[in-house]
N, C-alpha and C. Protein backbone atom coordinates (compact mmCIF):
# COMPACT_ATOMS: atom_id res chain seq x y z
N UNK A 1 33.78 46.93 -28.00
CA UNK A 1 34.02 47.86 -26.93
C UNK A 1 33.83 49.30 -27.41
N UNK A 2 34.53 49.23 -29.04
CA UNK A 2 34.29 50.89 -29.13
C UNK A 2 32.64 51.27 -29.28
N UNK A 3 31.79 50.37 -29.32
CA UNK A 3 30.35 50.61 -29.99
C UNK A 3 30.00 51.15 -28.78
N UNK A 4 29.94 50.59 -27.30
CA UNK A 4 29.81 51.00 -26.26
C UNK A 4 30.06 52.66 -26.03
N UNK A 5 31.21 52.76 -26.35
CA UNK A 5 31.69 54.14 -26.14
C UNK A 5 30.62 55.30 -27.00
N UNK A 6 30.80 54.44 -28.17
CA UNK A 6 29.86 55.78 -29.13
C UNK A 6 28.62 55.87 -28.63
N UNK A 7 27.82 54.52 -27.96
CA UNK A 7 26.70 55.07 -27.64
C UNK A 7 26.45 55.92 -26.34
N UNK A 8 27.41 56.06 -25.53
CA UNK A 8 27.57 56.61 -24.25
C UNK A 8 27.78 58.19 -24.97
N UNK A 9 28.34 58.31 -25.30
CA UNK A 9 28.16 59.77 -26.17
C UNK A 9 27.43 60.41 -26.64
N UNK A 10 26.51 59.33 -27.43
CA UNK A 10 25.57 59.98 -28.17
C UNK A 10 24.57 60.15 -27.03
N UNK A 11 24.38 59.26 -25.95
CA UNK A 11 23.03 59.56 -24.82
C UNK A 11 24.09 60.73 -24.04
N UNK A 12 25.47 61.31 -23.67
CA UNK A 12 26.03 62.65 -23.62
C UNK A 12 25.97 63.97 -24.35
N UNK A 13 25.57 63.33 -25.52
CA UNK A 13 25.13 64.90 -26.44
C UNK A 13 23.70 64.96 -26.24
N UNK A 14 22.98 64.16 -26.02
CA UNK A 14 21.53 63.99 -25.67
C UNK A 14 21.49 64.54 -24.45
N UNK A 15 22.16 64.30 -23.57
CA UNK A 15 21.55 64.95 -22.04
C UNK A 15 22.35 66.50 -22.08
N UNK A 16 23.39 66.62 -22.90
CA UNK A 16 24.06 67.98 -23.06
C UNK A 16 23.18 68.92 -23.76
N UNK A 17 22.20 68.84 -25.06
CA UNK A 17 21.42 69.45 -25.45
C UNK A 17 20.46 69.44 -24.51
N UNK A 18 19.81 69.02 -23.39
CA UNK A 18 18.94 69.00 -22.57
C UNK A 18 19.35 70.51 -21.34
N UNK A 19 20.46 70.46 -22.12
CA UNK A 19 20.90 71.13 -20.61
C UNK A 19 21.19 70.33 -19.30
N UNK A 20 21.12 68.54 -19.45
CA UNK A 20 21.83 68.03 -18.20
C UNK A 20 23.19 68.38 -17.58
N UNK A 21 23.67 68.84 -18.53
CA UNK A 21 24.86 69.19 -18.12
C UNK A 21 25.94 67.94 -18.07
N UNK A 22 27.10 67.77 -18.43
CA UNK A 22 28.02 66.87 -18.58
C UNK A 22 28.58 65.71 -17.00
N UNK A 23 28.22 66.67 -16.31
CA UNK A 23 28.60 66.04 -15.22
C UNK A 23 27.62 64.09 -15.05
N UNK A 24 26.11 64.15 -15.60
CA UNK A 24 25.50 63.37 -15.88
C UNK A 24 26.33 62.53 -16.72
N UNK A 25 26.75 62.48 -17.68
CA UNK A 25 27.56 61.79 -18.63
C UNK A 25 29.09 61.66 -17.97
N UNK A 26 29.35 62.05 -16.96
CA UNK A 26 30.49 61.73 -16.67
C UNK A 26 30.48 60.42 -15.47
N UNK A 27 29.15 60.78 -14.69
CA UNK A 27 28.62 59.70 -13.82
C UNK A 27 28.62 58.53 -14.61
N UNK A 28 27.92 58.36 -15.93
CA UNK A 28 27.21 57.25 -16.53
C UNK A 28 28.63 56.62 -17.40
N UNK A 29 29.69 57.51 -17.44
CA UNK A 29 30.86 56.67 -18.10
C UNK A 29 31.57 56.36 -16.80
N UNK A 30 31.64 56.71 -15.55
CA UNK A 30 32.38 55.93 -14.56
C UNK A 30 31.73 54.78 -14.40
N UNK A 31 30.72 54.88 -13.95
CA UNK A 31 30.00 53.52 -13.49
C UNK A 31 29.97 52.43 -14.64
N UNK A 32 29.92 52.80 -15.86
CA UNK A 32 30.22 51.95 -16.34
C UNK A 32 31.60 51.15 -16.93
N UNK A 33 32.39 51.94 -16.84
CA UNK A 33 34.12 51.58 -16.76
C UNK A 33 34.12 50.82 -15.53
N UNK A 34 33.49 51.18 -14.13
CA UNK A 34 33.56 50.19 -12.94
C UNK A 34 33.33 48.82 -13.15
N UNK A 35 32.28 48.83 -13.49
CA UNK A 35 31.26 47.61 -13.51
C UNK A 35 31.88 46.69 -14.90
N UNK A 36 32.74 46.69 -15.97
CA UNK A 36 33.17 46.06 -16.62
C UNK A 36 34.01 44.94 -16.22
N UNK A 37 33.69 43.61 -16.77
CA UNK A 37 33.94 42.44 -16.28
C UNK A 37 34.39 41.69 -17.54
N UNK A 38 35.50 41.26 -17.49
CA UNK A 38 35.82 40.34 -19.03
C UNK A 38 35.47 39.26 -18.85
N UNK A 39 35.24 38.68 -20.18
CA UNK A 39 34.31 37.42 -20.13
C UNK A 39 35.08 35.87 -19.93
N UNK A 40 36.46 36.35 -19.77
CA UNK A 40 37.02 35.32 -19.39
C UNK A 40 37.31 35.47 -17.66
N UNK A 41 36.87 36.19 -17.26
CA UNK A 41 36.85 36.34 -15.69
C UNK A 41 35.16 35.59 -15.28
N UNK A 42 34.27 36.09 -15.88
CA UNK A 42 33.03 35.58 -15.88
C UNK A 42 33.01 34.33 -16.12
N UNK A 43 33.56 33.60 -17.01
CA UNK A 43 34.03 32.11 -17.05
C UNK A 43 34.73 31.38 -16.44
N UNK A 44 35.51 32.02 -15.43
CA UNK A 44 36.50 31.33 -14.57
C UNK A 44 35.38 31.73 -13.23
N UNK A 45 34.80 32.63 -12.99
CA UNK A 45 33.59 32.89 -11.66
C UNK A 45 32.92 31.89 -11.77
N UNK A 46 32.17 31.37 -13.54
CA UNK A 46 31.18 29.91 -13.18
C UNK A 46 31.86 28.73 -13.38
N UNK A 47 32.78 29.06 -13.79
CA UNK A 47 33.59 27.25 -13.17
C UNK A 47 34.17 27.22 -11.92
N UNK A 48 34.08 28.41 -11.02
CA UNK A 48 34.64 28.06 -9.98
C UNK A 48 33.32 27.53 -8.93
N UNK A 49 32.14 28.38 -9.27
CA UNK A 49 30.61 28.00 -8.62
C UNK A 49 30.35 26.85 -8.95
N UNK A 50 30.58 25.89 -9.89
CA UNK A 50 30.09 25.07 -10.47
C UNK A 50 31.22 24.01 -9.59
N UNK A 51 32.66 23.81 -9.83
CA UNK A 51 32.86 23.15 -9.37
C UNK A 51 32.71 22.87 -7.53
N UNK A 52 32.59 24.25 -7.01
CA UNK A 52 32.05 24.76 -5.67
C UNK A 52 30.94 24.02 -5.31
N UNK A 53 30.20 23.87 -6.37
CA UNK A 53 28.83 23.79 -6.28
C UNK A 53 28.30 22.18 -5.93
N UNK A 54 29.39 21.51 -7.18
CA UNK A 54 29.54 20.03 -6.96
C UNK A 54 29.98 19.51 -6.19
N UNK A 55 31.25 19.44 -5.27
CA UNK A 55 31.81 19.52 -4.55
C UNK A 55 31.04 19.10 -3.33
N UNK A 56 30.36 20.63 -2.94
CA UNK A 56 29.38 20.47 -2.02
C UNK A 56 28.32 19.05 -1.86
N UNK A 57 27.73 19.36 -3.30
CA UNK A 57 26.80 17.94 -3.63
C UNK A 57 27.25 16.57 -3.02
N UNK A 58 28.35 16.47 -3.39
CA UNK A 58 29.06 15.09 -4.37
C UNK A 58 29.44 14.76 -2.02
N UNK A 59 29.84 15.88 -1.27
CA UNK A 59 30.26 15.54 0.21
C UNK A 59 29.03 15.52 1.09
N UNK A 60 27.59 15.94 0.37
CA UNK A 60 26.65 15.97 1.02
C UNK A 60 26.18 14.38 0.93
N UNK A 61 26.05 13.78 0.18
CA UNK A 61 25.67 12.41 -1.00
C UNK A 61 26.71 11.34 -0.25
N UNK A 62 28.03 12.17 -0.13
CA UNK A 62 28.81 10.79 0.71
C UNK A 62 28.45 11.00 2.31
N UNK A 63 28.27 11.91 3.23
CA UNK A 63 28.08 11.70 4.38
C UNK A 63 26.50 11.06 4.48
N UNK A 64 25.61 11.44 3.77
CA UNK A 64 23.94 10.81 4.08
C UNK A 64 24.33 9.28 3.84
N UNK A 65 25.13 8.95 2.55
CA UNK A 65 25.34 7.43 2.07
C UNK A 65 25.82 6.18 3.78
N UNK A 66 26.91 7.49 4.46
CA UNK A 66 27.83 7.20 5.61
C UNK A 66 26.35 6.96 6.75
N UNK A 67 25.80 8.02 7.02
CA UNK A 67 25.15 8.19 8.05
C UNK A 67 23.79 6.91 7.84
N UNK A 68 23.63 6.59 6.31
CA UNK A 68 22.93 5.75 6.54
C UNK A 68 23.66 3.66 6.99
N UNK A 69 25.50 3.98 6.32
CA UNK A 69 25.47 2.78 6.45
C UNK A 69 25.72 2.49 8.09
N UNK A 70 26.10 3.43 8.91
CA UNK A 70 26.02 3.71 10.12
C UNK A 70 24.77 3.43 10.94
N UNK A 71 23.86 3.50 10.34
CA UNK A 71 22.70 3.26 11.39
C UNK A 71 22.35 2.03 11.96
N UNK A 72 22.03 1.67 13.18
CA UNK A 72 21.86 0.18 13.69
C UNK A 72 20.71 0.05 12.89
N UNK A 73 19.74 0.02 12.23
CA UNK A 73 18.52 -0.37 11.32
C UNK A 73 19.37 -0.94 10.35
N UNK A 74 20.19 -0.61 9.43
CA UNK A 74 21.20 -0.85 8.45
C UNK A 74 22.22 -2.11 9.19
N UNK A 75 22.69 -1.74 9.99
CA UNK A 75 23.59 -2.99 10.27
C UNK A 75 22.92 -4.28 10.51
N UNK A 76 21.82 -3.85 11.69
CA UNK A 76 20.92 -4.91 12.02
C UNK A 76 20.43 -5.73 10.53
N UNK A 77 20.09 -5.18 9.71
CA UNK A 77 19.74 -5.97 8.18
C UNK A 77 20.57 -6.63 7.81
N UNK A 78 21.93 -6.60 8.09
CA UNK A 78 23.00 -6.94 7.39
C UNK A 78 23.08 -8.11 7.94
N UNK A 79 23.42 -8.04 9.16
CA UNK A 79 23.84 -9.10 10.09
C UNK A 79 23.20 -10.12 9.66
N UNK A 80 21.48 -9.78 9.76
CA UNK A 80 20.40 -11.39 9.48
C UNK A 80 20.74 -11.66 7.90
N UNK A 81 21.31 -11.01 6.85
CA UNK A 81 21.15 -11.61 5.53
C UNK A 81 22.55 -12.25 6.08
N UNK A 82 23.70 -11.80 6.77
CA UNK A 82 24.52 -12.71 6.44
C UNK A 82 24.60 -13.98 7.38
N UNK A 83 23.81 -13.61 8.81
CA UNK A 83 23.59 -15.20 9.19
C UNK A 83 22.73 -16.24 8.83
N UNK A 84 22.25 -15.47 7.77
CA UNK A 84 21.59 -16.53 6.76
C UNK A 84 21.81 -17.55 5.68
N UNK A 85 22.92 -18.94 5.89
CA UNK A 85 23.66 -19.38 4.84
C UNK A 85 22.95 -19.34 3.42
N UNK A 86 21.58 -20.10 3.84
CA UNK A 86 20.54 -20.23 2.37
C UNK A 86 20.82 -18.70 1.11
N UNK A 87 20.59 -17.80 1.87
CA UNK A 87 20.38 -16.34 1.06
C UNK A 87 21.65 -15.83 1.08
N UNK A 88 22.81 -15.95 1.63
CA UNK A 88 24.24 -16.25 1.41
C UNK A 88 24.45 -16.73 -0.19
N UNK A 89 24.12 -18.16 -0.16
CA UNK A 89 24.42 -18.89 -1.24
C UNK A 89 23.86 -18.64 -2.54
N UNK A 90 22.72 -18.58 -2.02
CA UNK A 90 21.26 -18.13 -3.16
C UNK A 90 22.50 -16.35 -4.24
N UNK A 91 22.86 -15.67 -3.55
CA UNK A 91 23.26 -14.38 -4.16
C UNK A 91 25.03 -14.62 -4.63
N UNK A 92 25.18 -15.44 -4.24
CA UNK A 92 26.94 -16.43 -4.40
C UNK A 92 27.77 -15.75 -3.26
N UNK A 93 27.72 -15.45 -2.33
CA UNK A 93 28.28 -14.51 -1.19
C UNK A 93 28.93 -15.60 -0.10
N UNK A 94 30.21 -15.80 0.58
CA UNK A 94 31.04 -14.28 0.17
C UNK A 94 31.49 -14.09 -1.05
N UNK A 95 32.19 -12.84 -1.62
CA UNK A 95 31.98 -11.73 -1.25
C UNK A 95 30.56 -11.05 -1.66
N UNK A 96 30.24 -10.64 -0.24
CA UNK A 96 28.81 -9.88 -0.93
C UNK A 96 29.31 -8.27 -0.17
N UNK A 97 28.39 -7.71 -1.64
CA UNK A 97 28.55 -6.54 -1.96
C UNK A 97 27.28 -5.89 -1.59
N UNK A 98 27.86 -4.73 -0.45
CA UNK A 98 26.15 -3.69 -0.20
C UNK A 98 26.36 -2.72 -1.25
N UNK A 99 25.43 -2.32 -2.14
CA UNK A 99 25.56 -1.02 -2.72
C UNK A 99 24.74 0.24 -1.78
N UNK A 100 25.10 1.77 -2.55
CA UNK A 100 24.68 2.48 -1.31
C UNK A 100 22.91 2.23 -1.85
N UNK A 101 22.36 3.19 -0.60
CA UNK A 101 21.11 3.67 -1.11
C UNK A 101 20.45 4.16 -1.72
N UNK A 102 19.60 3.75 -2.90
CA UNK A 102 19.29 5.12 -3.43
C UNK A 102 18.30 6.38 -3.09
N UNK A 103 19.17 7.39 -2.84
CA UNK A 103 18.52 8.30 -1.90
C UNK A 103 16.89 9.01 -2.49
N UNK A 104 16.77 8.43 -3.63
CA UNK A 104 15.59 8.91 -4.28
C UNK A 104 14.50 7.82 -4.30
N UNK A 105 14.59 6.82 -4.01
CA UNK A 105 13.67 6.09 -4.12
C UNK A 105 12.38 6.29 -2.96
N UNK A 106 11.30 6.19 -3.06
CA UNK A 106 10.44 6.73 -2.03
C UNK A 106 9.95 5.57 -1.15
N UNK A 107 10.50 4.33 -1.49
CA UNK A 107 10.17 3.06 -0.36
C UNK A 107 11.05 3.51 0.84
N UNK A 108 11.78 4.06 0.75
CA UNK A 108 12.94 4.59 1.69
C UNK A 108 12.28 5.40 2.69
N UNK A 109 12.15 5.03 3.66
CA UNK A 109 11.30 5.92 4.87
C UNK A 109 12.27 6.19 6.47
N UNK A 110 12.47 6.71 6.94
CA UNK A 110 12.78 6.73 8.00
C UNK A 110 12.52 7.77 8.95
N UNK A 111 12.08 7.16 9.95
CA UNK A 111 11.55 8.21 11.35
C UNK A 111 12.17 8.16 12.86
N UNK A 112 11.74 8.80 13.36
CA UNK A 112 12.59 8.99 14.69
C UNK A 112 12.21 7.40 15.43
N UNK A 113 11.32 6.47 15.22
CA UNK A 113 11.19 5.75 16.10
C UNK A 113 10.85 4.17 14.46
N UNK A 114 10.70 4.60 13.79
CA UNK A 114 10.45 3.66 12.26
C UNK A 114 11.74 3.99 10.97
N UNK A 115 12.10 2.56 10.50
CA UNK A 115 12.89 2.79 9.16
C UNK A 115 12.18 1.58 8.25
N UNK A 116 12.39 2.30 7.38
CA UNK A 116 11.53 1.20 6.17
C UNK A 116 12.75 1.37 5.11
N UNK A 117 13.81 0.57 4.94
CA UNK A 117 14.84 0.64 3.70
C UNK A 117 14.92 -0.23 3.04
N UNK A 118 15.53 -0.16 1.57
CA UNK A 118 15.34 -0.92 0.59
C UNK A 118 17.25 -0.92 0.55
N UNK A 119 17.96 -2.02 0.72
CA UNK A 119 19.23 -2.02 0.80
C UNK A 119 19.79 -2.95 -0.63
N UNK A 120 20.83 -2.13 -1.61
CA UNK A 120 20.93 -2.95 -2.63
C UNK A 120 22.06 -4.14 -2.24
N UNK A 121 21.94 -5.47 -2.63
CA UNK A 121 23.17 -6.23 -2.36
C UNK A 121 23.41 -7.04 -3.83
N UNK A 122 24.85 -7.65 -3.89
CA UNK A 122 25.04 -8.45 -4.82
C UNK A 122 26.29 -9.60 -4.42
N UNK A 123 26.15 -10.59 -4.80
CA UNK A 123 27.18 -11.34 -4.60
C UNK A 123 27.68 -12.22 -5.90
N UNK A 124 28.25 -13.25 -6.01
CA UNK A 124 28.83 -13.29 -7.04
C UNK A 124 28.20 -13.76 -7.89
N UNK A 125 26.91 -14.57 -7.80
CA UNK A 125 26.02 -15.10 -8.52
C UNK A 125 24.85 -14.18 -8.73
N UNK A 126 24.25 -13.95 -8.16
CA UNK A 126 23.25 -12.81 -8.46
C UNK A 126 23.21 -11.27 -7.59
N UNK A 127 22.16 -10.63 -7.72
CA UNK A 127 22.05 -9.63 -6.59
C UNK A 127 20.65 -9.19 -6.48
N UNK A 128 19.84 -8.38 -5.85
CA UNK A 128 18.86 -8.82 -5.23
C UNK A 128 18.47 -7.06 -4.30
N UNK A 129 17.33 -6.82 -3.90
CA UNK A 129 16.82 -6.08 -2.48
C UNK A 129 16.90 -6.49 -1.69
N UNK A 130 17.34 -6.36 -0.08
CA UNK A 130 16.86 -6.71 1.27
C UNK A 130 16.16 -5.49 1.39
N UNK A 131 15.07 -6.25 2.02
CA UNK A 131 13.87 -5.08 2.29
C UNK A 131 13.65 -5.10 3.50
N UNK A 132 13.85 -3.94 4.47
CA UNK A 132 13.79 -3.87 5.90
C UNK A 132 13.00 -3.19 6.20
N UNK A 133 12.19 -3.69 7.36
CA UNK A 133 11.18 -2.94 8.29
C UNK A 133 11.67 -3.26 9.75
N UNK A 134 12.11 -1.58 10.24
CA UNK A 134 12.80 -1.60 12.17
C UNK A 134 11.50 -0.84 12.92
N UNK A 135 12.14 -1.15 14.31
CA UNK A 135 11.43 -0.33 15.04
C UNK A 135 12.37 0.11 16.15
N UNK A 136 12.27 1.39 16.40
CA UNK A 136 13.18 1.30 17.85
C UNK A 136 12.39 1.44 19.17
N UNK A 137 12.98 0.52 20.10
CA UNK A 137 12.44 0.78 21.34
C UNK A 137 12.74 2.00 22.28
N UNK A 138 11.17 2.56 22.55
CA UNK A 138 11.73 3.69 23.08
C UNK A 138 12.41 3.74 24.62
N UNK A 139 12.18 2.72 25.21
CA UNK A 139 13.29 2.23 27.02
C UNK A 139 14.27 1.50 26.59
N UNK A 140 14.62 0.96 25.65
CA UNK A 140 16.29 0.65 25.67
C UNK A 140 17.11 1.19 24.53
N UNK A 141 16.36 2.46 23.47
CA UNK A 141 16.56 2.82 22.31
C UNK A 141 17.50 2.01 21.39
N UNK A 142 17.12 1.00 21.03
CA UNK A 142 17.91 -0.22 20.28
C UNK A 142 16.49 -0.27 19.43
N UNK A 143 17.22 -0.63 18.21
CA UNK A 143 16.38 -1.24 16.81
C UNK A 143 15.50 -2.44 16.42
N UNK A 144 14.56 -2.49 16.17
CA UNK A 144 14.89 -4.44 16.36
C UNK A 144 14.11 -4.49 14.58
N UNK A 145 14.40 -5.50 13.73
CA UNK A 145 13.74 -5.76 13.00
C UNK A 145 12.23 -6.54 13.16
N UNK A 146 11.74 -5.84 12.39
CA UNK A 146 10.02 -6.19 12.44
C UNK A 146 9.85 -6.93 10.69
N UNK A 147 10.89 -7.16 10.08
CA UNK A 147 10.34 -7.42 8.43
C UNK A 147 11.57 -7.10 7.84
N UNK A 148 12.63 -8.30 7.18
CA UNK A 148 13.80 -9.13 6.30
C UNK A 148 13.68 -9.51 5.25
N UNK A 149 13.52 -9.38 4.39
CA UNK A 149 13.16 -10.06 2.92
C UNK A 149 14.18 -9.75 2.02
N UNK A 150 14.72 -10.97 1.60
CA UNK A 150 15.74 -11.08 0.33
C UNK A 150 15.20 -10.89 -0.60
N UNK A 151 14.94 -9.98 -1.67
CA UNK A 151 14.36 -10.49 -3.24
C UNK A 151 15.58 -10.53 -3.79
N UNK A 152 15.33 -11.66 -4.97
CA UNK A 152 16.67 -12.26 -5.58
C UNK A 152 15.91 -11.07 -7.29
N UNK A 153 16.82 -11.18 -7.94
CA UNK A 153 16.42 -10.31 -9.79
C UNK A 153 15.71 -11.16 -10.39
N UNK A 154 15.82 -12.47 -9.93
CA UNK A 154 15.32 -13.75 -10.41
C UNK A 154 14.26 -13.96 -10.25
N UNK A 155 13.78 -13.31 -9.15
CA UNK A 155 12.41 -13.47 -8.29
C UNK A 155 11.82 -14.39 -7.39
N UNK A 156 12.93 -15.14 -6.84
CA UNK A 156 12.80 -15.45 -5.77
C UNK A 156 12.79 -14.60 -4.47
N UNK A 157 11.88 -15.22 -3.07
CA UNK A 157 12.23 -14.42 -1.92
C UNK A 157 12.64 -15.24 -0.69
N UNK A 158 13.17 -14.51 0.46
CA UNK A 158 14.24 -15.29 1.19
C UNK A 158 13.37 -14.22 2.35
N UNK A 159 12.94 -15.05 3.26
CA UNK A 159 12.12 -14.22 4.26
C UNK A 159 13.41 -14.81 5.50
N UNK A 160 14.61 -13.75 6.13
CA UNK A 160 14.93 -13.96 6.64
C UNK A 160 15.00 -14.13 8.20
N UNK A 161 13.60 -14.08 8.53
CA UNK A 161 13.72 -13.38 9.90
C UNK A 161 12.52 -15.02 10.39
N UNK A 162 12.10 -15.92 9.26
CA UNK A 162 11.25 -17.18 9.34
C UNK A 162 11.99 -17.99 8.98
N UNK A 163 12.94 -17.86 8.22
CA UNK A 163 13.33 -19.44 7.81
C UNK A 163 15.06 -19.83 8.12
N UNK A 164 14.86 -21.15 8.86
CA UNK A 164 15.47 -21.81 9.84
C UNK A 164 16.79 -21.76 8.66
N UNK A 165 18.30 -21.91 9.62
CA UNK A 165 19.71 -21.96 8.72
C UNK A 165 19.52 -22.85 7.80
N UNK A 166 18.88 -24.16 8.32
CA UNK A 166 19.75 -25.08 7.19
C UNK A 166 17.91 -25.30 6.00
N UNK A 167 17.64 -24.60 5.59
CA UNK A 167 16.08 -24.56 5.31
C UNK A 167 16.59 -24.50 3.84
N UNK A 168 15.53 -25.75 3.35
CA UNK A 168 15.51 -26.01 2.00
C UNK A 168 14.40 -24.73 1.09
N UNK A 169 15.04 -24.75 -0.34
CA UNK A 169 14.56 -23.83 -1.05
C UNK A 169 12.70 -24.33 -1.24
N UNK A 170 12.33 -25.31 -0.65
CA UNK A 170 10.69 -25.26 -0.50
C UNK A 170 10.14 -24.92 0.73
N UNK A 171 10.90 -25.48 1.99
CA UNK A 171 10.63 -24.59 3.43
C UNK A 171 10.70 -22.64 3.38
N UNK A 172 11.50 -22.41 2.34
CA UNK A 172 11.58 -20.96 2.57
C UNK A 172 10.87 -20.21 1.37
N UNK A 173 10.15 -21.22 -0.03
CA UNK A 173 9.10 -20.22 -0.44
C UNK A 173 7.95 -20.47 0.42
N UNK A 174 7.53 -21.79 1.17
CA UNK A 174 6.74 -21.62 2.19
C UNK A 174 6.36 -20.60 2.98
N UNK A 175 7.60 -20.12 3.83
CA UNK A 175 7.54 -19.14 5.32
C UNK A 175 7.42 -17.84 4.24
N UNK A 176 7.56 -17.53 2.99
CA UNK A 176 7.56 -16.21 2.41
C UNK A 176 6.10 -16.14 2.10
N UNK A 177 4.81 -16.95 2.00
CA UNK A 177 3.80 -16.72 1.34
C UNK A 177 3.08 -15.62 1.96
N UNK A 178 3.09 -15.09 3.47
CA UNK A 178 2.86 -14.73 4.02
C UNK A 178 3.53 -12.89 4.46
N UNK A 179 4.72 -12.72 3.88
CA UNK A 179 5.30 -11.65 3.82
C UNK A 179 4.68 -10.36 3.24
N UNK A 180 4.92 -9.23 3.87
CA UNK A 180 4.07 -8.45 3.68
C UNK A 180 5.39 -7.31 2.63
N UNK A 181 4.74 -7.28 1.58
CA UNK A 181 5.79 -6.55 0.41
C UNK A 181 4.92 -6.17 -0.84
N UNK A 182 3.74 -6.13 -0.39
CA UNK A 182 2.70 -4.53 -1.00
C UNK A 182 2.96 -3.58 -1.44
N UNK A 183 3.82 -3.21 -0.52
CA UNK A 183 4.09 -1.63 -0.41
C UNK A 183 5.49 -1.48 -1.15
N UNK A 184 6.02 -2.51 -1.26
CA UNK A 184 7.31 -2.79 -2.04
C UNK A 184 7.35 -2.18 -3.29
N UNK A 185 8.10 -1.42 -3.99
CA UNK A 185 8.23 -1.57 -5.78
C UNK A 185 8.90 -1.97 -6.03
N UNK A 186 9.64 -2.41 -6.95
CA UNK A 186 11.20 -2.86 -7.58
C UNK A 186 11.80 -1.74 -8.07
């Protein structure tokens, strides 16, 4: 602090031999006595932004997570994996577990009238993608699925929207040969 001072002086004897006159040096030591900030105030300003900051994040991340498990495209998926005993059993469910979305993944599409989501699930035996393709109708604005697919980690697939309740594990790699999951990544 005192180094500060001496150099404010010495640029005061500098503008005093100039003939600035002192009043200059009296400006340049207020403003800077103003503007002094201790560095433990400056450290409590960025932990307060920071936790401010997260905060924000961390309530933005839970309402999108909300707004997506909210959507009839999302429920509608749910419903067909769970009236599905085969892909029920196949993942060991109940209890099956949705995880959220991951909001970064770019298979994740959704539009005012199209959703394309990749929904994580697990149940007690394995866990797996449901991969959804909706559409909404625009005269009764309701959702309907256009494309259901279980992938198991295992690598099996469970095309839920073709294969019948009580459908053996060769009837349902059958109805999957045909599934469209191109565009899919893991």
């Amino acid at each position: 602090m005192e180094r500060t001072h001496t150099r404010l002086v010495t640029v005061c004897v500098t503008f005093t031999e100039v003939n600035k006159a002192e009043s200059s040096c009296q400006w340049n030591t207020r403003n800077k006595a103003k503007m002094r900030v201790s560095t433990s105030q400056l450290q409590q300003l960025t932990i307060f932004t920071t936790v401010l900051t997260g905060g924000g994040v961390g309530t933005m991340y839970y309402l999108l997570q909300k707004k997506f498990a909210e959507s009839g495209y999302h429920k509608l998926a749910l419903q067909k994996l769970e009236s599905c005993p085969f892909a029920m059993e196949s993942l060991g469910a109940p209890p099956l577990k949705v995880h959220n979305i991951h909001l970064t993944d770019r298979n994740n599409r959704i539009a005012q009238h199209t959703a394309q989501i990749k929904i994580p699930v697990t149940g007690s035996k394995t866990g797996g993608y449901l991969y959804t393709s909706s559409f909404r109708d625009p005269d009764t604005n309701s959702w309907s699925l256009k494309q259901a697919v279980l992938k198991l980690r295992e690598g099996q697939t469970i095309d839920l929207l073709n294969s019948s309740p009580v459908a053996s594990q060769t009837q349902v790699a059958e109805n999957t040969q045909g599934v469209e999951t191109g565009d899919w990544h893991k």
